[in-house]
Protein backbone atom coordinates (compact mmCIF):
# COMPACT_ATOMS: atom_id res chain seq x y z
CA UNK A 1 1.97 -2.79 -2.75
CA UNK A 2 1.69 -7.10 -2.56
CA UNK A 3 -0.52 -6.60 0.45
CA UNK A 4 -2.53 -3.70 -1.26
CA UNK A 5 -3.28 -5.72 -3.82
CA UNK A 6 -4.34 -8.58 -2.29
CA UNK A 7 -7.47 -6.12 -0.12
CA UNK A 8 -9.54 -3.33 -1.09
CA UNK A 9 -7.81 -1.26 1.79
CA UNK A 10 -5.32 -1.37 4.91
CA UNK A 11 -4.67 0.45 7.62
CA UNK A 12 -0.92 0.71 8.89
CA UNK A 13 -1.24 -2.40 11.67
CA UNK A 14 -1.84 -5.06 8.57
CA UNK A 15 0.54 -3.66 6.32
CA UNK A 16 3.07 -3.65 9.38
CA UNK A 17 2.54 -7.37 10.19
CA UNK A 18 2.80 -8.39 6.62
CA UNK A 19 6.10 -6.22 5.63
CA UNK A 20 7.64 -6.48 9.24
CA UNK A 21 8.20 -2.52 8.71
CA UNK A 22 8.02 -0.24 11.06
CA UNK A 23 4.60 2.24 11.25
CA UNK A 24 6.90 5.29 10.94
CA UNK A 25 8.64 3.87 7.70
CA UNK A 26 5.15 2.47 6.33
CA UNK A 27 4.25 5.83 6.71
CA UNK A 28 7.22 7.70 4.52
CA UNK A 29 6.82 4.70 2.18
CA UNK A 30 3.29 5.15 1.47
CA UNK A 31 4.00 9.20 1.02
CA UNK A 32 6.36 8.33 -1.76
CA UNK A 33 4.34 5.94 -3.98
CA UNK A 34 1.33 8.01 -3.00
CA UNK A 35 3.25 10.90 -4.93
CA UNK A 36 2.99 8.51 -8.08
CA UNK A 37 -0.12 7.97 -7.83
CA UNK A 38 0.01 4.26 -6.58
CA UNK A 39 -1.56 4.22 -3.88
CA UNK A 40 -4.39 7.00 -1.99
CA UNK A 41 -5.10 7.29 1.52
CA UNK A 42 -6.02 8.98 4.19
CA UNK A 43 -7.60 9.49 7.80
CA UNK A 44 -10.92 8.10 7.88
CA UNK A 45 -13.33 8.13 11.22
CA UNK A 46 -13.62 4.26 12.49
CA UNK A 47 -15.78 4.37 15.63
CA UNK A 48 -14.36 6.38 18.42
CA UNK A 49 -11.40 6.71 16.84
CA UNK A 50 -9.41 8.19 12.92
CA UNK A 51 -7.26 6.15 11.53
CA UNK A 52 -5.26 6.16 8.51
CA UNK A 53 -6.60 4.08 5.33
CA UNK A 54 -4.41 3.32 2.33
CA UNK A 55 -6.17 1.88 -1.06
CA UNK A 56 -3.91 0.84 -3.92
CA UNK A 57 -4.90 2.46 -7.61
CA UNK A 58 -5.56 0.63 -10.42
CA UNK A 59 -2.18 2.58 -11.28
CA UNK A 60 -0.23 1.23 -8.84
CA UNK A 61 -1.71 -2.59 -9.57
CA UNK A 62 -0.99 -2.42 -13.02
CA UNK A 63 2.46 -1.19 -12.51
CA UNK A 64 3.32 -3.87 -9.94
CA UNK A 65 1.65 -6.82 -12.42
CA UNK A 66 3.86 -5.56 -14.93
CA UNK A 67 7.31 -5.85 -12.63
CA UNK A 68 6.18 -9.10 -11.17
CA UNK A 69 5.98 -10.37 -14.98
CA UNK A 70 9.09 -8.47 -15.87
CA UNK A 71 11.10 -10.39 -12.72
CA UNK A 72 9.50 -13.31 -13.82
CA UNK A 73 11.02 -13.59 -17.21
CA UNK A 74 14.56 -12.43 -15.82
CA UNK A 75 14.57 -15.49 -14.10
């Protein structure tokens, strides 16, 4: 979700570089909070080629706002 929030979208190769997570686990990771809503996505034609687009919801950035302020006070 930190690099979702930070760009309108992301493919799997920038959130890969930025997490140091594998594509395969991006890829059950983005399932699961995409099952609450947090984030949509999708294959989307780019050129030649489909790739696979992920957008964060205003959902899922309000909800990780409100546990970066919640970890904030805790410490």
């Amino acid at each position: 979700m930190g690099c979702l929030c930070q760009v309108e979208e992301s493919n799997y190769a920038p959130i890969g570089e930025f997490t140091s997570v594998r594509i395969i686990d991006i890829s059950k990771t983005i399932r699961g909070i995409g099952e609450n809503e947090y984030v949509t996505g999708g294959k989307e034609r780019r050129q030649r080629y489909s790739e696979t687009i992920v957008r964060s919801t205003e959902l899922g950035r309000r909800e990780r706002a409100l546990l970066i302020r919640a970890l904030e006070e805790e410490s």
